[in-house]
Protein backbone atom coordinates (compact mmCIF):
# COMPACT_ATOMS: atom_id res chain seq x y z
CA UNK A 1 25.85 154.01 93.59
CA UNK A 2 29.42 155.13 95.10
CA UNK A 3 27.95 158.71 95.92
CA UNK A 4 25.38 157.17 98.32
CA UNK A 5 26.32 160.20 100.59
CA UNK A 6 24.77 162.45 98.02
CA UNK A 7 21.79 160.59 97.21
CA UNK A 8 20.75 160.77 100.94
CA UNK A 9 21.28 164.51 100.93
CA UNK A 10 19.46 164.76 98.32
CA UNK A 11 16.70 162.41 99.63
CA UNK A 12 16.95 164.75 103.30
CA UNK A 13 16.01 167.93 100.85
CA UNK A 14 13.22 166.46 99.07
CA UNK A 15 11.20 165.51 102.55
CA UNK A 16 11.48 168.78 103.87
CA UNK A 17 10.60 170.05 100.74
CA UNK A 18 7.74 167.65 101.10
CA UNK A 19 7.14 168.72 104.74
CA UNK A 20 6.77 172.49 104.26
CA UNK A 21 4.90 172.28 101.39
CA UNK A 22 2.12 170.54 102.38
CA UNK A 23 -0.93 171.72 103.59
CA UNK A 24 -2.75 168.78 105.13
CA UNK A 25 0.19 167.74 107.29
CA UNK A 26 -1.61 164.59 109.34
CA UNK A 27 -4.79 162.69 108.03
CA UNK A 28 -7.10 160.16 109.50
CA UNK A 29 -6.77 158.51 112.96
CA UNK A 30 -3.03 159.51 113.51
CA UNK A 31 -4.35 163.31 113.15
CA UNK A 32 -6.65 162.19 115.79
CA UNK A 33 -3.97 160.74 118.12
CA UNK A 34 -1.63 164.00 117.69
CA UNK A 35 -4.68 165.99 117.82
CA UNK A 36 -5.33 165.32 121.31
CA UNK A 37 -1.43 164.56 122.39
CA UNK A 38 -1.58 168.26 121.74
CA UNK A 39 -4.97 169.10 123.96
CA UNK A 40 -6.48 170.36 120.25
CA UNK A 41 -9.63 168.18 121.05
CA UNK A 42 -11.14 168.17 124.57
CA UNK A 43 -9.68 165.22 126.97
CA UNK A 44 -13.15 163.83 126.89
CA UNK A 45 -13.02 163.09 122.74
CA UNK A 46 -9.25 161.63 122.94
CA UNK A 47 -10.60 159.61 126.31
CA UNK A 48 -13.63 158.03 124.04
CA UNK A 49 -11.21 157.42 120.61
CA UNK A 50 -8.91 155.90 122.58
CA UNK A 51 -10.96 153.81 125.10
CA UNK A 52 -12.09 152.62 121.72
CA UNK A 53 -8.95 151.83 119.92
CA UNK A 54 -5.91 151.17 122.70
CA UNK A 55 -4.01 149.80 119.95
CA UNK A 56 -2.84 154.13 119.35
CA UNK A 57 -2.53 154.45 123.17
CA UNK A 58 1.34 153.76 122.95
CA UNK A 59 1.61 156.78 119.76
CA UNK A 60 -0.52 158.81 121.83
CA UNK A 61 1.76 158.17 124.87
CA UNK A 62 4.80 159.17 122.67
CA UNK A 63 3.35 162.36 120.99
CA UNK A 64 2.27 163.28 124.57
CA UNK A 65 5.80 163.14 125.75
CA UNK A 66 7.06 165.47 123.21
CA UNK A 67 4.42 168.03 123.67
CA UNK A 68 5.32 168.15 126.79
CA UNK A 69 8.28 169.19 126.06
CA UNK A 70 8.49 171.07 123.37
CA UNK A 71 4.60 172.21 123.14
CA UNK A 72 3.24 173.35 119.90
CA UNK A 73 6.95 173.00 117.68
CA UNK A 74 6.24 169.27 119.36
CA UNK A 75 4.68 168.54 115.42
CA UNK A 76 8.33 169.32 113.86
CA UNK A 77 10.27 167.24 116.21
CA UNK A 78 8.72 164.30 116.20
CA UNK A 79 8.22 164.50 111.95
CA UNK A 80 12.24 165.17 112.47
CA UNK A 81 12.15 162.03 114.11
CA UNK A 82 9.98 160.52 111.34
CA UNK A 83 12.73 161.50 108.52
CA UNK A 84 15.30 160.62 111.14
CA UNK A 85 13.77 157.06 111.20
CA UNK A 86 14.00 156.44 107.63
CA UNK A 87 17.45 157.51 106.84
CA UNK A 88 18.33 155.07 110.35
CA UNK A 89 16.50 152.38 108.99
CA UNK A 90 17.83 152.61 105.58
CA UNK A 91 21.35 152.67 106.70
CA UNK A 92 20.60 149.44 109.06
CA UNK A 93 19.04 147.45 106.01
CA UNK A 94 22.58 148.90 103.73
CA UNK A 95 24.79 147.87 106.14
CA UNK A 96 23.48 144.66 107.32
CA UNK A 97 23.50 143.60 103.52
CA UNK A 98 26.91 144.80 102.62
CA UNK A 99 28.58 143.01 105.66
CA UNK A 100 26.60 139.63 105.60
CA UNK A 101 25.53 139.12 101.74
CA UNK A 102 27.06 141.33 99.64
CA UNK A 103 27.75 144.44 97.79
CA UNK A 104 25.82 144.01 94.88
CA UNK A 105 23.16 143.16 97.17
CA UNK A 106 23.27 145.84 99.31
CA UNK A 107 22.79 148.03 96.19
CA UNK A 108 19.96 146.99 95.22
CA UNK A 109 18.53 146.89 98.49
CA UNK A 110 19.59 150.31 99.21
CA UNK A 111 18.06 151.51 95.59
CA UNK A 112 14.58 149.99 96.31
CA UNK A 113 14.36 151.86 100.06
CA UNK A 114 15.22 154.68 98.42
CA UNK A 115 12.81 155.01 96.27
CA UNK A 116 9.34 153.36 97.92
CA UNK A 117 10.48 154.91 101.39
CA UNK A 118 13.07 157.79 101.18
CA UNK A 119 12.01 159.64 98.23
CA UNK A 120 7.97 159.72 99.29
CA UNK A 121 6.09 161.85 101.89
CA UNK A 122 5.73 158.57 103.98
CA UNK A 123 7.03 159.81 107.19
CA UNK A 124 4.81 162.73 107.16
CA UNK A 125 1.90 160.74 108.05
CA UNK A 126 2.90 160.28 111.48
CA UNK A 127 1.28 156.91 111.86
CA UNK A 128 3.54 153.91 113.36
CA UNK A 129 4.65 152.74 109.99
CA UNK A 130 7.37 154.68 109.57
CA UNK A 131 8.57 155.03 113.58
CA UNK A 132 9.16 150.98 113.90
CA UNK A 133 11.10 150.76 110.69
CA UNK A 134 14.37 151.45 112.98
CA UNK A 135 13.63 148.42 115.23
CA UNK A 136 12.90 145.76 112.09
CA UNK A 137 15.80 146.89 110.57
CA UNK A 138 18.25 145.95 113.72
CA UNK A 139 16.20 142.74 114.25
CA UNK A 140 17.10 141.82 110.44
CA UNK A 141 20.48 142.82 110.95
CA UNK A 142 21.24 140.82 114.34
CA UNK A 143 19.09 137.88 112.62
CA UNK A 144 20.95 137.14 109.75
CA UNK A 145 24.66 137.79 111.25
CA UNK A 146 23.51 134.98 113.65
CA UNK A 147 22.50 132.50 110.69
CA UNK A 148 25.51 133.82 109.19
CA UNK A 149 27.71 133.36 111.92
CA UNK A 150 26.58 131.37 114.12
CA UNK A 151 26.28 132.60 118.03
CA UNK A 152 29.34 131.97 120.45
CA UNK A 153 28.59 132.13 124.16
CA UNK A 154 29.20 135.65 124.58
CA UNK A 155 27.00 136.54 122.24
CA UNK A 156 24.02 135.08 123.83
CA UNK A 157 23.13 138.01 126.13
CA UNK A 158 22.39 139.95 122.19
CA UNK A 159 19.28 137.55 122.64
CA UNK A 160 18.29 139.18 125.35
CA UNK A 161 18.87 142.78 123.77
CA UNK A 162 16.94 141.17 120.59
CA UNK A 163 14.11 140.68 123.17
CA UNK A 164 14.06 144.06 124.84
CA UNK A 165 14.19 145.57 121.36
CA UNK A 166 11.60 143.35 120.43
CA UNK A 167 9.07 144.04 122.97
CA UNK A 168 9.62 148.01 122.34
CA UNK A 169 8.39 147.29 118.66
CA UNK A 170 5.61 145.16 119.68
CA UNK A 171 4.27 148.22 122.20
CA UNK A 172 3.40 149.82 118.56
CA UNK A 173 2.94 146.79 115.77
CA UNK A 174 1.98 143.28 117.11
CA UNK A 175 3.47 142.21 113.54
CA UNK A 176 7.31 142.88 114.96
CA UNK A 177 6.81 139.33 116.32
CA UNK A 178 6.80 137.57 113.21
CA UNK A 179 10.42 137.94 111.90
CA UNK A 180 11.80 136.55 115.00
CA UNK A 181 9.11 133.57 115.21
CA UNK A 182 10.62 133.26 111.37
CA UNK A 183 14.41 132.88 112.89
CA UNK A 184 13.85 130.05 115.92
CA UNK A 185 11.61 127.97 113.71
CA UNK A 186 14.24 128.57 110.93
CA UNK A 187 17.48 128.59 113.68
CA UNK A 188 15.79 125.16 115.41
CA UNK A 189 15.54 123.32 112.43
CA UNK A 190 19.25 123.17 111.84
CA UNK A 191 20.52 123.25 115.70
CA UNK A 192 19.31 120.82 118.34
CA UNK A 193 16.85 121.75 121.08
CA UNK A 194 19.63 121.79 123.62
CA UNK A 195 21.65 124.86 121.73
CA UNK A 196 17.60 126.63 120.57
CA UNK A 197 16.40 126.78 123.68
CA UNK A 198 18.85 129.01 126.12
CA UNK A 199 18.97 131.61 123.32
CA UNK A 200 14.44 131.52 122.70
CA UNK A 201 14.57 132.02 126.80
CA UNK A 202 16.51 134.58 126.59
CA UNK A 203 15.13 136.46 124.15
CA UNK A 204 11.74 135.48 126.06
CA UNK A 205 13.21 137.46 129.24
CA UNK A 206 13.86 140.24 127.22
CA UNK A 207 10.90 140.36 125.51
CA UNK A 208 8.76 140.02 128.98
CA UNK A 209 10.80 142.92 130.49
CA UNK A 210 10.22 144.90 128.06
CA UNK A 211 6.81 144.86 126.51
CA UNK A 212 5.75 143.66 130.23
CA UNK A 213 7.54 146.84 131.57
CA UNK A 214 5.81 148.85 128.49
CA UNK A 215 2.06 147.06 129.24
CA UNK A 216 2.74 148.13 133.06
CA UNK A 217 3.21 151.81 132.08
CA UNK A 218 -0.18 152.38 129.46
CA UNK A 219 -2.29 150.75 132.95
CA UNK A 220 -0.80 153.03 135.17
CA UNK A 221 -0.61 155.88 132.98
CA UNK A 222 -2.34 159.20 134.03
CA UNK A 223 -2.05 161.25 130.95
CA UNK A 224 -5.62 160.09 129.48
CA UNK A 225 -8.34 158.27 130.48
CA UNK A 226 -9.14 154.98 129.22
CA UNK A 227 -12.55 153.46 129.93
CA UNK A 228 -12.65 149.24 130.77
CA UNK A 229 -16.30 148.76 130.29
CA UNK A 230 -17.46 145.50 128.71
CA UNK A 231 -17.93 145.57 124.84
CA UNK A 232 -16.26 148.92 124.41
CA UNK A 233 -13.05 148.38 123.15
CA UNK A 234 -11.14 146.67 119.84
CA UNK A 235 -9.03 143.42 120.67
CA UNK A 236 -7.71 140.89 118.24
CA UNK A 237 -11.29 139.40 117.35
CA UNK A 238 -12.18 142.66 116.03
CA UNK A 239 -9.56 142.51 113.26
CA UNK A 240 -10.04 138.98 112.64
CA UNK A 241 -13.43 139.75 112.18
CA UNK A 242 -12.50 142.81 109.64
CA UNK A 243 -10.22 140.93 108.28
CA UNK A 244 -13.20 138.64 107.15
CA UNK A 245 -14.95 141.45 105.52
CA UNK A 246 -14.83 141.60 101.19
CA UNK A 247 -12.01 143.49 101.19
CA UNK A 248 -10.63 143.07 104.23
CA UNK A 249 -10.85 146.37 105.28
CA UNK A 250 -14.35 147.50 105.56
CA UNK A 251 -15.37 148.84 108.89
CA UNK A 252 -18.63 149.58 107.64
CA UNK A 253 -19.70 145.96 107.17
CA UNK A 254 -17.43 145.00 109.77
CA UNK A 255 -19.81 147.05 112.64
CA UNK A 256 -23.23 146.43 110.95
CA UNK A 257 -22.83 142.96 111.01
CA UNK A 258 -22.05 143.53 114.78
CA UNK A 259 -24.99 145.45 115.51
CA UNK A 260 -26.93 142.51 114.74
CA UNK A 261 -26.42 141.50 117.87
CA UNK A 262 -26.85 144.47 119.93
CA UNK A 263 -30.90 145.80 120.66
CA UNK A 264 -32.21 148.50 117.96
CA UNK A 265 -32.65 151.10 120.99
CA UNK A 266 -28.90 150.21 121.90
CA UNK A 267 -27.33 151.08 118.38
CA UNK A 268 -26.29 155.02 118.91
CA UNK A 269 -25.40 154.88 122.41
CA UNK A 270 -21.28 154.91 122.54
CA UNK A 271 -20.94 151.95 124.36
CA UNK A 272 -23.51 149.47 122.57
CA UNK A 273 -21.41 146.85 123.86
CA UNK A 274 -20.65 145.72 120.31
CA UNK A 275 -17.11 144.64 120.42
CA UNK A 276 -18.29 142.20 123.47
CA UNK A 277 -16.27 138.75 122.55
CA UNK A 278 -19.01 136.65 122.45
CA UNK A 279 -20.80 139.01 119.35
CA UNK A 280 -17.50 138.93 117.99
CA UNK A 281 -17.23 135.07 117.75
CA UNK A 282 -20.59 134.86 116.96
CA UNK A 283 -20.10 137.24 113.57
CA UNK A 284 -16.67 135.32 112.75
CA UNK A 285 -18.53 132.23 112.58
CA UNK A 286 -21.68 133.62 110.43
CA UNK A 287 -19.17 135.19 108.32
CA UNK A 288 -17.48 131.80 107.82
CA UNK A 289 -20.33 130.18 107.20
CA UNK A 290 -21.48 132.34 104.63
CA UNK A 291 -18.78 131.81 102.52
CA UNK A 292 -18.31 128.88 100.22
CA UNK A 293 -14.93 128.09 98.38
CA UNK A 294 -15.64 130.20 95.47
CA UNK A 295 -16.64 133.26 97.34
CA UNK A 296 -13.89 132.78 99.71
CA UNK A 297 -11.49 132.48 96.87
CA UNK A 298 -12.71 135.49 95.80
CA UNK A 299 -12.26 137.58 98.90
CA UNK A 300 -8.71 136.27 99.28
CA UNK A 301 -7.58 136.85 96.21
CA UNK A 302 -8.90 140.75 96.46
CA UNK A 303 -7.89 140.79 99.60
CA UNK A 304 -4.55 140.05 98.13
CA UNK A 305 -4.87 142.43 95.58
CA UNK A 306 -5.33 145.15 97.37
CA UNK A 307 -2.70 144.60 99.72
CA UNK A 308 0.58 144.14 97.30
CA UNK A 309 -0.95 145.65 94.31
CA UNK A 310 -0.07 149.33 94.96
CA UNK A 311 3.57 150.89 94.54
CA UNK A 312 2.94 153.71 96.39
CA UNK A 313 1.90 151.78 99.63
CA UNK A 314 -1.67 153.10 99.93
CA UNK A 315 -0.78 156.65 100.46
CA UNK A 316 -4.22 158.35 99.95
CA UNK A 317 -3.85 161.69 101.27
CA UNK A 318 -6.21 164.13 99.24
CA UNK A 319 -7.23 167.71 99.40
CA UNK A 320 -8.00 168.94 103.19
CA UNK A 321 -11.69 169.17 102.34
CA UNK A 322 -12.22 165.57 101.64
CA UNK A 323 -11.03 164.30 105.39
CA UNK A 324 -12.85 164.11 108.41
CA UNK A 325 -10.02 164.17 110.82
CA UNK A 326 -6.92 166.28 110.13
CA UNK A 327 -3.87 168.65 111.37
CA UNK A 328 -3.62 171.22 109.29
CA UNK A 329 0.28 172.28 108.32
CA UNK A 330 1.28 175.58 110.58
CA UNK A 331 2.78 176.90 107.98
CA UNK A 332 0.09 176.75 105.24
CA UNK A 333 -0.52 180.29 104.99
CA UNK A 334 2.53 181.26 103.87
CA UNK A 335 2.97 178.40 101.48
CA UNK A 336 -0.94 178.05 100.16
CA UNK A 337 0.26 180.77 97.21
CA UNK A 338 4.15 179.45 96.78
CA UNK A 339 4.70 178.59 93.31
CA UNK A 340 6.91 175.10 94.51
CA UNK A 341 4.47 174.39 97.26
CA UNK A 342 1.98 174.19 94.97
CA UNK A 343 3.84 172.42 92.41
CA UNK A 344 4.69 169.70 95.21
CA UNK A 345 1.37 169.20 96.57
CA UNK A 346 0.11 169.13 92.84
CA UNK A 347 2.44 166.35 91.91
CA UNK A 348 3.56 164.97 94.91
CA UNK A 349 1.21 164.95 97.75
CA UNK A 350 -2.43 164.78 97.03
CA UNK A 351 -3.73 162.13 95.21
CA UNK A 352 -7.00 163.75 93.69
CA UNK A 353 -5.12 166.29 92.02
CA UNK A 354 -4.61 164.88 88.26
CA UNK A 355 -0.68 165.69 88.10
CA UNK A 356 -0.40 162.97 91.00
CA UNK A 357 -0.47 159.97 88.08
CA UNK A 358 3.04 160.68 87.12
CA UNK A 359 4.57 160.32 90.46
CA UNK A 360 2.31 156.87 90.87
CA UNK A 361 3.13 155.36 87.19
CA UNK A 362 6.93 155.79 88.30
CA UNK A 363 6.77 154.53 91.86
CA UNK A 364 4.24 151.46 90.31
CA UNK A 365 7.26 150.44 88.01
CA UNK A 366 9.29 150.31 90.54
CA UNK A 367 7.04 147.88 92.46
CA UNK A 368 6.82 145.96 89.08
CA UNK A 369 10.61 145.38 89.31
CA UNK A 370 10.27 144.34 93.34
CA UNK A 371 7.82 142.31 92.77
CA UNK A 372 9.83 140.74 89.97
CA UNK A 373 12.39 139.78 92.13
CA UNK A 374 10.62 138.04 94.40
CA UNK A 375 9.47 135.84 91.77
CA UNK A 376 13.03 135.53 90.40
CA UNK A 377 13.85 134.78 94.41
CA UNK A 378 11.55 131.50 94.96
CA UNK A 379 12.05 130.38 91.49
CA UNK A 380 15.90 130.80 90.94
CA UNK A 381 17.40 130.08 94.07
CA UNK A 382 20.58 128.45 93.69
CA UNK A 383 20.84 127.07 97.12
CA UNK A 384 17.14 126.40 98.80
CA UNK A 385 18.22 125.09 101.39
CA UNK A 386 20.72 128.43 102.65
CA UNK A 387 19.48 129.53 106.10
CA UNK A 388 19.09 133.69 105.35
CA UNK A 389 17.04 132.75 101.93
CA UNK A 390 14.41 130.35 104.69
CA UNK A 391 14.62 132.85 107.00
CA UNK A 392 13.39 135.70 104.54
CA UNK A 393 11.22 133.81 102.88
CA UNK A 394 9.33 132.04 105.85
CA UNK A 395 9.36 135.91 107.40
CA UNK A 396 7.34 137.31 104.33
CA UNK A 397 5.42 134.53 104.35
CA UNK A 398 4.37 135.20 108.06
CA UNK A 399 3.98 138.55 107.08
CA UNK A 400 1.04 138.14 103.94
CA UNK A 401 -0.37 135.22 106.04
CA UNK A 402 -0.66 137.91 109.14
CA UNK A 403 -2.67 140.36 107.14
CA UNK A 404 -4.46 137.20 105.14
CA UNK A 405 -6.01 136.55 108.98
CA UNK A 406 -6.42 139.96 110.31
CA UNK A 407 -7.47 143.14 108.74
CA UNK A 408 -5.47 142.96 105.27
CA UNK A 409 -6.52 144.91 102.14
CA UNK A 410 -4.36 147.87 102.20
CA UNK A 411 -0.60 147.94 100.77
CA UNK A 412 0.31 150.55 103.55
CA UNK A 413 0.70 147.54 105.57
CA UNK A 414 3.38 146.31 103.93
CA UNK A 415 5.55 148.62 105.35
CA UNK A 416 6.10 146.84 108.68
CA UNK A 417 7.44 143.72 106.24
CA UNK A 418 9.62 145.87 104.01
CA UNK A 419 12.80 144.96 105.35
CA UNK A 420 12.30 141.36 104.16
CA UNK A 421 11.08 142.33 100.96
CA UNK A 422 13.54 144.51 99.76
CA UNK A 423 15.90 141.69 100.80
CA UNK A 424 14.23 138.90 99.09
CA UNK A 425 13.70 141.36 95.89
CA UNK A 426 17.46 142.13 95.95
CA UNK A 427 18.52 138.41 96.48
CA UNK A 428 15.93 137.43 93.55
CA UNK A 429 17.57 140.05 91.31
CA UNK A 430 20.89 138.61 91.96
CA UNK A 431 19.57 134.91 91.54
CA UNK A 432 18.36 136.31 88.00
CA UNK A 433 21.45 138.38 86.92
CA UNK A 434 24.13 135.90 88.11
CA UNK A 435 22.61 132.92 86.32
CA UNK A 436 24.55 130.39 87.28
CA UNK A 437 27.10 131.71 89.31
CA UNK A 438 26.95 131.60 93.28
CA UNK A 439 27.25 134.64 94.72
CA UNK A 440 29.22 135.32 98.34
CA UNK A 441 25.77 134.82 100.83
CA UNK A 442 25.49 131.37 99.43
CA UNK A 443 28.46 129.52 101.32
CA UNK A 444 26.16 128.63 104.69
């Protein structure tokens, strides 16, 4: 663990090792979104995804930018970016638990990043999972040295960076919300109203700067165009409404059960007007309604499942033939007959391709141990009532509650909640190893 410096070298090697090899570079709808950043689809097919889904408008908006500079190299900058984003987030989450917990800590935080995030072809898939990690990682760092240290007045005006950063992470994942909410409730409960509030409106100026400043700039934007008709686009219902689904995830039964409401000659037009709010209520409530406390048990607890059951965060890339949507690596023929390419994308890459299993029976014991200690976290605290261990805990909690409401059911989207978890799992580790000895984080 002393020869950290190493370790990250080595980890740098291994994704570009990762990134070269592969064939298949992008998948799904982030090879969509880069796909037309990059004008490889006609305006009018970006236009209609997007007018569809807004919630990509902000990573199209960002892709755009670098194309625009850099034009078709534009794919290695930004997945430079993306391996420059782990490493930067990795560092935050090391440093922030060597200078406010502890060493020990801090190891075993570092060790678990390392291996579900820095040693996996993650970043490749140029999706927003990866590109907020930065931003969670400085809110979890400025978080905890306040409950650690407790703000002074000239510190107050970091609420208002906290807010601007904030708002930035939002513009890509609603979820970068729920930490904070996790501090005030957390902060409020041990400081009166009078000391809370200055520091929650601060943070609220912040926020409404930026994310207001960020909202103002996607209306006004001119780089695509994005249709307003009635019934045409995803909003939160939608994903509550997925989110209702078996497995949370199905978008199959998710939009049949919609079409119920829309006329039979109406059902392969592209604006149906299925998403329209008042079908969406109306399916939330039928979907309610259909379940009863056993069936509902059911779905939650699969829903569950397949959310925290999978070590290697629902990374399903397979063979280029078996997607609908993808960007194709530039450099694949020169590497489709390389004797390490292949080995990589045999064993490393594609999960149809039978030499995959090894990689996932290694990272799944790894997740065994995580989730081990955040059993050994809730069940051998030492001091429940410390203000980090709430804060953590009530910010996972938001997290699996968050995904329990909306669409859920795939472990990929535990990646916007790592930095909590790989806390909590290093904390539990240390609650199970020390026994009964206190370590250094536990004086608050």
């Amino acid at each position: 663990m002393s020869k950290k410096i190493w370790l990250l070298l080595g980890a740098l090697i291994f994704q570009v090792i990762l990134l070269l090899s592969s064939d298949m570079m992008i998948r799904s709808d982030a090879a969509v979104v880069f796909n037309g950043a990059i004008e490889a689809i006609p305006a009018k097919s970006i236009s209609s995804y997007l007018s569809r889904n807004p919630n990509n408008l902000m990573l199209f908006l960002y892709e755009r930018f670098f194309y625009h500079l850099f034009g078709q190299q534009a794919v290695w900058v930004l997945q430079g970016f993306n391996i420059l984003y782990t490493h930067l987030a990795g560092g935050i989450l090391y440093l922030a638990a060597k200078r406010h917990l502890d060493q020990a800590v801090a190891d075993r935080t570092f060790t678990f990043y390392y291996f579900l995030i820095l040693l996996t072809p993650k970043f490749m898939a140029m999706y927003t999972d990866v590109m907020v990690l930065p931003i969670l990682a400085i809110q979890i760092y400025a978080l905890i040295a306040i409950l650690k240290n407790n703000p002074t007045k000239k510190d107050k005006w970091g609420f208002l960076f906290l807010g601007l950063l904030t708002g930035l992470g939002l513009a890509f994942r609603p979820t970068g919300a729920i930490i904070v909410i996790a501090f005030f409730i957390v902060y409020a409960s041990y400081h009166s109203m009078r000391k809370t509030t200055p520091y929650f409106l601060l943070f609220s100026l912040g926020l409404g700067v930026s994310y207001g400043g960020l909202g103002y700039y996607k209306d006004h934007q001119t780089e695509v165009v994005i249709m307003t008709e009635d019934g045409l686009s995803k909003n939160a219902l939608t994903f509550i409404n997925l989110g209702l689904t078996h497995s949370g995830t199905d978008q199959t039964d998710m939009k049949d059960g919609l079409l119920q409401y829309v006329p039979e000659e109406d059902h392969n037009k592209y604006n149906n007007g299925m998403f329209k709010n008042e079908y969406q209520l109306a399916e939330i409530k039928r979907r309610l309604k259909e379940y009863n406390l056993i069936s509902f048990l059911d779905h939650t607890l699969y829903k569950q499942y397949r959310t925290t059951g999978q070590g290697n965060l629902n990374w399903i890339y397979k063979s280029p033939d078996e997607e609908k949507s993808d960007y194709m690596n530039p450099l694949t023929d020169k590497t489709a007959n390389h004797d390490l390419a292949q080995f990589v994308r045999r064993y490393l890459i594609y999960t149809d391709e039978s030499g995959f299993q090894y990689y996932d029976y290694f990272i799944q014991f790894i997740w065994v141990l995580l989730s081990l200690g955040l059993v050994f976290f809730f069940i051998h605290s030492k001091t429940p009532s410390n203000q980090i261990n709430q804060f953590l805990g009530l910010a996972l909690f938001g997290g699996l509650l968050f995904l329990q409401l909306f669409e859920g059911g795939k472990s990929r989207y535990l990646i916007q909640f790592l930095p909590q978890i790989v806390f909590i799992a290093a904390l539990g580790w240390g609650n199970w190893t020390l026994k009964n000895n206190v370590s250094s984080y536990d004086d608050q």
